[in-house]
Protein backbone atom coordinates (compact mmCIF):
# COMPACT_ATOMS: atom_id res chain seq x y z
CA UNK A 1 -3.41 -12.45 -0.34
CA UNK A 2 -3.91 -9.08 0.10
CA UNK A 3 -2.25 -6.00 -2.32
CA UNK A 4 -0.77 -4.66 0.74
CA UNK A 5 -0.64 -5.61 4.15
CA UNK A 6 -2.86 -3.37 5.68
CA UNK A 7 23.15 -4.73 1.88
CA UNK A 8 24.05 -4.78 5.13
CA UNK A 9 21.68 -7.55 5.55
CA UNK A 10 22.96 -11.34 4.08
CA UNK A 11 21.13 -13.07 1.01
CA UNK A 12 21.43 -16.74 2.86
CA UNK A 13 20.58 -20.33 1.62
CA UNK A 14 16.92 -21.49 2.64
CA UNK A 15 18.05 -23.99 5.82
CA UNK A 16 20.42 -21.26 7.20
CA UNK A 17 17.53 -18.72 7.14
CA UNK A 18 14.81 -20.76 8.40
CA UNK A 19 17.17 -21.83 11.69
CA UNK A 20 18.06 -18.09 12.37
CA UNK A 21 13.87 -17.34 11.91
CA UNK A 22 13.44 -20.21 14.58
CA UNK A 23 15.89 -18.95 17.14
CA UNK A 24 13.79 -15.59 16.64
CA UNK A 25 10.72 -17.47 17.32
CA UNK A 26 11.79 -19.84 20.22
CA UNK A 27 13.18 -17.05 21.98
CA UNK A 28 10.08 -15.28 22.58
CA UNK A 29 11.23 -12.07 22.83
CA UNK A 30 9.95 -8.46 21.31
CA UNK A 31 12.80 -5.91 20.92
CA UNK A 32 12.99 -2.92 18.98
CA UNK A 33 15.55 -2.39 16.69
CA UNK A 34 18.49 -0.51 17.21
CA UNK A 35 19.63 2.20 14.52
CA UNK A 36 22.15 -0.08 12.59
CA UNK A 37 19.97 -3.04 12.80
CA UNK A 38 17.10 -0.70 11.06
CA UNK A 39 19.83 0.41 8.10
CA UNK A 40 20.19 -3.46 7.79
CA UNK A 41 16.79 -4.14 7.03
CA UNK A 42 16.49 -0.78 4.61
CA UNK A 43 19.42 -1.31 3.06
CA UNK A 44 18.52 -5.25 2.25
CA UNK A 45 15.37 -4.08 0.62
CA UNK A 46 17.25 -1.09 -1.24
CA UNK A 47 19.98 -3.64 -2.29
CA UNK A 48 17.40 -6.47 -3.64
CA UNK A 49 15.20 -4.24 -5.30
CA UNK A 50 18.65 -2.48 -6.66
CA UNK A 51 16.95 0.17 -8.52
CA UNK A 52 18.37 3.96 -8.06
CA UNK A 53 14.72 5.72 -8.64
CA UNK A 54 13.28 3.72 -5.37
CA UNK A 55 12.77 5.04 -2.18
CA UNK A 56 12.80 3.08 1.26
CA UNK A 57 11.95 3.83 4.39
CA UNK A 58 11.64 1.36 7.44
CA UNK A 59 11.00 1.78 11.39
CA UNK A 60 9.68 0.23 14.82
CA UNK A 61 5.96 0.08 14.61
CA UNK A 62 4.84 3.32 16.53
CA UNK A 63 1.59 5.32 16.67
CA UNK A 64 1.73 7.96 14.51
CA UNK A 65 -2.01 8.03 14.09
CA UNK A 66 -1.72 12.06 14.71
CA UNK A 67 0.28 11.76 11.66
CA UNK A 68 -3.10 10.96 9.46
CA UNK A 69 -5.46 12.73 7.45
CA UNK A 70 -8.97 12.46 8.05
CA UNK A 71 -9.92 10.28 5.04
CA UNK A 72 -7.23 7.46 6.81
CA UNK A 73 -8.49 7.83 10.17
CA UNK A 74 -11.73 6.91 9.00
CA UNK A 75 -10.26 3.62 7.13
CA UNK A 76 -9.18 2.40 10.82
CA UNK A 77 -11.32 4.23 12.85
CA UNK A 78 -12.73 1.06 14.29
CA UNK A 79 -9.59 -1.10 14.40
CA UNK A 80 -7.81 -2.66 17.65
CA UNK A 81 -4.54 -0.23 18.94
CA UNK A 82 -2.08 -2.54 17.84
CA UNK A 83 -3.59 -2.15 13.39
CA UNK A 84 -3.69 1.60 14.11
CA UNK A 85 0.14 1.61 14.94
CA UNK A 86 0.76 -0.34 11.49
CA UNK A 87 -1.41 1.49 9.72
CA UNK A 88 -0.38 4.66 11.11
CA UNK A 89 3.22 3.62 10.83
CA UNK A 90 2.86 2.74 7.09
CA UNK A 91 1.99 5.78 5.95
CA UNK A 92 4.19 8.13 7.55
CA UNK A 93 7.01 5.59 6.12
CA UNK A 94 5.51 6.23 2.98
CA UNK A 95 4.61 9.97 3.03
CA UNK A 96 8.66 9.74 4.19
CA UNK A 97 9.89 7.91 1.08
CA UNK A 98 7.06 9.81 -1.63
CA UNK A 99 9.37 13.42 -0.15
CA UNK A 100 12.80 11.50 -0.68
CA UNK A 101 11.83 10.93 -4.29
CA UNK A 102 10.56 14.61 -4.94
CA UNK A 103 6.72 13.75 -4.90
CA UNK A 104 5.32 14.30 -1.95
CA UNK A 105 2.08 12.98 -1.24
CA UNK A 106 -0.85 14.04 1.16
CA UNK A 107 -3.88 11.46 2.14
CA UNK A 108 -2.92 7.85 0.89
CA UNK A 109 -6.63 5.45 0.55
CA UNK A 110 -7.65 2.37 0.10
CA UNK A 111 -9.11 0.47 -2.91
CA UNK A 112 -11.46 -2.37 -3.04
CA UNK A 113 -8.97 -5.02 -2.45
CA UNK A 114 -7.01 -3.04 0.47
CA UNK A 115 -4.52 -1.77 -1.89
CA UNK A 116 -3.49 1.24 -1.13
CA UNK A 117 -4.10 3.90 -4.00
CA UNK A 118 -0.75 5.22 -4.92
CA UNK A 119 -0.69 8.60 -6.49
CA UNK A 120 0.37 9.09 -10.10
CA UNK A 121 3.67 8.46 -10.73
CA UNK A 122 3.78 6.38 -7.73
CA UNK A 123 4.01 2.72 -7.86
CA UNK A 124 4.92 1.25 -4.42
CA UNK A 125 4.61 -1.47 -1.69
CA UNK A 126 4.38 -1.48 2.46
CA UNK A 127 4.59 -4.73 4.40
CA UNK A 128 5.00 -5.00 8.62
CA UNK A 129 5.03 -7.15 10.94
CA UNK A 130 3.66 -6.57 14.76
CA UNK A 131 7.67 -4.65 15.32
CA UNK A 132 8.28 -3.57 12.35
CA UNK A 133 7.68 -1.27 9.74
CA UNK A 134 9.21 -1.11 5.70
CA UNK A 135 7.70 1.18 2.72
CA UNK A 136 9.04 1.25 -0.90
CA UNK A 137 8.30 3.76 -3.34
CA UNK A 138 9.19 3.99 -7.27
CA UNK A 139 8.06 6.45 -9.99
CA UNK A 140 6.01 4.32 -12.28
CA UNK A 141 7.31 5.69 -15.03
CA UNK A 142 10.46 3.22 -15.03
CA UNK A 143 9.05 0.68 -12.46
CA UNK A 144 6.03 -1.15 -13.06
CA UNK A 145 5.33 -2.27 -10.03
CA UNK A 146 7.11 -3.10 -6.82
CA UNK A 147 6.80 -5.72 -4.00
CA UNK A 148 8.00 -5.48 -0.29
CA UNK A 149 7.12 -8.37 2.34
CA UNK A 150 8.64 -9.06 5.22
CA UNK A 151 8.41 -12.05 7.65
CA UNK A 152 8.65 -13.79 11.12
CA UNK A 153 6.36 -16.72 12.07
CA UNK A 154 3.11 -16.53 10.22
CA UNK A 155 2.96 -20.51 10.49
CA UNK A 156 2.88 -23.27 13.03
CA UNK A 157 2.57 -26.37 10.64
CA UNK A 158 2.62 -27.33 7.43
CA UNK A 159 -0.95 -28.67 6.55
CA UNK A 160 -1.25 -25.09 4.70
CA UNK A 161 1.61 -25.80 2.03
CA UNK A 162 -1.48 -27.07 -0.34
CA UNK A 163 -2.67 -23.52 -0.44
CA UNK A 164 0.58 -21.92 -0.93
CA UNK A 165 2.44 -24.35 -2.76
CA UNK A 166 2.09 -24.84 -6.64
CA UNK A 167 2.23 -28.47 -7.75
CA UNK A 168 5.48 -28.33 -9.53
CA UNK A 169 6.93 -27.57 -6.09
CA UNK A 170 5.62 -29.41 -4.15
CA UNK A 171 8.58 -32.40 -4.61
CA UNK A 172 11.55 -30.24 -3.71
CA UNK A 173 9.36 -29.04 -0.69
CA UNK A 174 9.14 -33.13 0.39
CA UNK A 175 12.74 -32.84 0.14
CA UNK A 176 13.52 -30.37 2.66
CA UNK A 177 14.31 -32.00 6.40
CA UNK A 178 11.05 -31.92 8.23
CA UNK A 179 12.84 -29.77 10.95
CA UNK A 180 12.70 -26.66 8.15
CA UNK A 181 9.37 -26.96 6.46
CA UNK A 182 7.80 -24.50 8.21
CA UNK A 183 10.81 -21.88 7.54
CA UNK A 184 10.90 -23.06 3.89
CA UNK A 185 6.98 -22.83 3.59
CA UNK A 186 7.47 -18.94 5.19
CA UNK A 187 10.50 -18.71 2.68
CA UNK A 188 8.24 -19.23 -0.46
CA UNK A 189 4.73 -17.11 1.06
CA UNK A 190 7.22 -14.18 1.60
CA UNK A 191 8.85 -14.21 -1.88
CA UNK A 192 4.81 -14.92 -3.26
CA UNK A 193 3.70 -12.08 -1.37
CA UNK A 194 6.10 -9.64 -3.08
CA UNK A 195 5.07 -11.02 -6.08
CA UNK A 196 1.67 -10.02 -5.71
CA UNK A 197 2.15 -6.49 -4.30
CA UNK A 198 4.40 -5.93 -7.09
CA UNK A 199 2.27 -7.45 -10.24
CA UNK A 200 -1.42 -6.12 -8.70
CA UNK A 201 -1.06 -3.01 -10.65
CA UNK A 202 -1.03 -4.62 -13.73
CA UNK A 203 -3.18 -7.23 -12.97
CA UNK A 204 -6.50 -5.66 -10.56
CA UNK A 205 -7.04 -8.77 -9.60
CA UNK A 206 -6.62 -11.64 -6.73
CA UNK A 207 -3.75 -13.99 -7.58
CA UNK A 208 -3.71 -17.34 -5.84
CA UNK A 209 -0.54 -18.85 -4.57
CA UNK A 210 -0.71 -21.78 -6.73
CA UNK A 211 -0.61 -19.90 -10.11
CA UNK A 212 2.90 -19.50 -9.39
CA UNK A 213 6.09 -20.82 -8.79
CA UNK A 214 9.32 -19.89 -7.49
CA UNK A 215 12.73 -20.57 -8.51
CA UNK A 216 15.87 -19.70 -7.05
CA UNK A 217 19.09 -19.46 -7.51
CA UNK A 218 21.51 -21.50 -5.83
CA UNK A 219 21.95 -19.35 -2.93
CA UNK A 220 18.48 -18.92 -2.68
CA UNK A 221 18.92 -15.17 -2.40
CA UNK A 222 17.76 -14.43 -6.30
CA UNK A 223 14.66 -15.75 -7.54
CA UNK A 224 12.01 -16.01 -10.60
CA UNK A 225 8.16 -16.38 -10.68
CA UNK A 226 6.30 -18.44 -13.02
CA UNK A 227 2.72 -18.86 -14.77
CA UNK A 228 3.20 -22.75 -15.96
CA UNK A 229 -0.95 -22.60 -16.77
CA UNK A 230 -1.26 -18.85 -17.58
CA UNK A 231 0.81 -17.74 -20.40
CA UNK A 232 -0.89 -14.16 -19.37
CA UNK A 233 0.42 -14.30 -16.07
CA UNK A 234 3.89 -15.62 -16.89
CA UNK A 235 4.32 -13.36 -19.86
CA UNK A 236 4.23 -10.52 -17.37
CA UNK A 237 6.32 -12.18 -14.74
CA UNK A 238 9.15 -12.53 -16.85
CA UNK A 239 9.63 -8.63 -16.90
CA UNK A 240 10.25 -9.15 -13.20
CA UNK A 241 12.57 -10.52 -10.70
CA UNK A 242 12.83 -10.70 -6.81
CA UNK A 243 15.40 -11.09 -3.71
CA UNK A 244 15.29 -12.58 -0.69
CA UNK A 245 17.38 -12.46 2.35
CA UNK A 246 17.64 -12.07 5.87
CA UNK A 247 18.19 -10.13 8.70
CA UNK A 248 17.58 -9.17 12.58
CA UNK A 249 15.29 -12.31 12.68
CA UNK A 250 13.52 -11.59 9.66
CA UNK A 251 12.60 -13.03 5.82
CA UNK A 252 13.07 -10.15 3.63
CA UNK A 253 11.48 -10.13 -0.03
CA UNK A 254 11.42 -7.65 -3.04
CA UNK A 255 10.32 -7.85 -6.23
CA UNK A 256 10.71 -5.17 -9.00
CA UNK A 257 8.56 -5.50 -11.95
CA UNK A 258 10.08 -3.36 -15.41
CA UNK A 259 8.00 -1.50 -17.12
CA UNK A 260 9.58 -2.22 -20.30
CA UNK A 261 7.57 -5.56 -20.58
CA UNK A 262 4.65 -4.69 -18.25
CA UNK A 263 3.82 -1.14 -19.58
């Protein structure tokens, strides 16, 4: 897992999700979004994340590697078209949502683990996927950390689920119709991911999948992480809480983590 991966929409149950994610995928197709279907996906994250000192911004991937300062040119200056578009895309988004909250920012870089080094006071999160483009920025001095991911169809089985999946989950997962495994399995890695983007502030360090677990409400829109072997970890995810829902094809995830616990 990597720090970062470089409501108009509808918080739905799990099996409703995961059959809208595989018409998406059957279909075959690669559109761009129109303007309202964009607001959708913004508003989704701005609703889950339901915090009034957060900025969003999401697009189409496009090449905006004009857009870049030298010191971020060089961090792709080697990479295939299509990672210069999402890199490029990223942090225009993100220079975008920085002026919306009254800090504007200049030359974004990248730390050891491919985080990207947010300026002080600026906590915040990007996630894309080959279309599509969604940044989210917070001033740290409220927000602790925040966690964007977004989703289509990372998977084509489910041999992975024993990398993903904690053991304590592992007997709902058996419980889901065999026909939605691979949308659940997406369902959990998306709401894990925002976890991590969120928490890797605090934390510096790699988190694997199986130190946590997720719970959910009944609608499956609202959901928890938790530490069952690492009181550390789970101490700090209990300041925190995350969304998920879906839209235009795609598993949305946030997670906000408070600073009154974390900080």
């Amino acid at each position: 897992m990597l720090a970062d991966k470089d409501q108009a929409g509808q918080m739905l149950p799990a099996h409703i999700g995961c059959e809208l994610t595989l018409q998406c995928k059957q279909s075959g197709s690669i559109y761009r979004m129109s303007h309202v279907q964009l607001q959708k996906l913004k508003s989704l994250v701005e609703n889950g994340l339901s915090n009034s000192d957060i900025a969003v911004e999401a697009s189409d991937v496009r090449d905006e590697v004009d857009q870049l300062y030298p010191v971020e040119a060089a961090l792709i200056e080697n990479a295939v078209a299509s990672r210069k578009r999402e890199f490029s895309t990223g942090r225009y988004l993100a220079r975008k949502a920085a002026k919306a909250l009254g800090l504007p920012v200049q030359e974004l870089e990248r730390g050891a683990h491919g985080e990207v080094l947010w300026p002080a006071p600026l906590v915040g999160s990007i996630s894309h996927t080959r279309e599509w483009c969604v940044v989210a920025l917070a001033n740290a001095g409220t927000v602790a950390g925040i966690g964007v991911d977004i989703e289509t169809d990372r998977f084509r089985s489910v041999d992975v689920k024993s990398l993903i999946l904690h053991k304590s989950e592992l007997p709902a997962f058996n419980r889901v119709r065999e026909a939605d495994q691979i949308c659940e399995l997406l369902r959990i890695f998306s709401a894990k991911e925002a976890i991590y983007k969120a928490i890797f502030p605090s934390l510096e360090r790699y988190v694997d999948f199986r130190e946590v677990c997720i719970r959910s409400d009944k609608s499956g829109g609202r959901f928890t992480g938790h530490a069952p072997e690492n009181s550390e970890l789970d101490t700090l995810l209990a300041s925190g809480s995350g969304c998920i829902g879906h839209t235009n094809g795609l598993f949305v995830s946030t997670y906000i983590l408070r600073r009154s616990v974390a900080g």
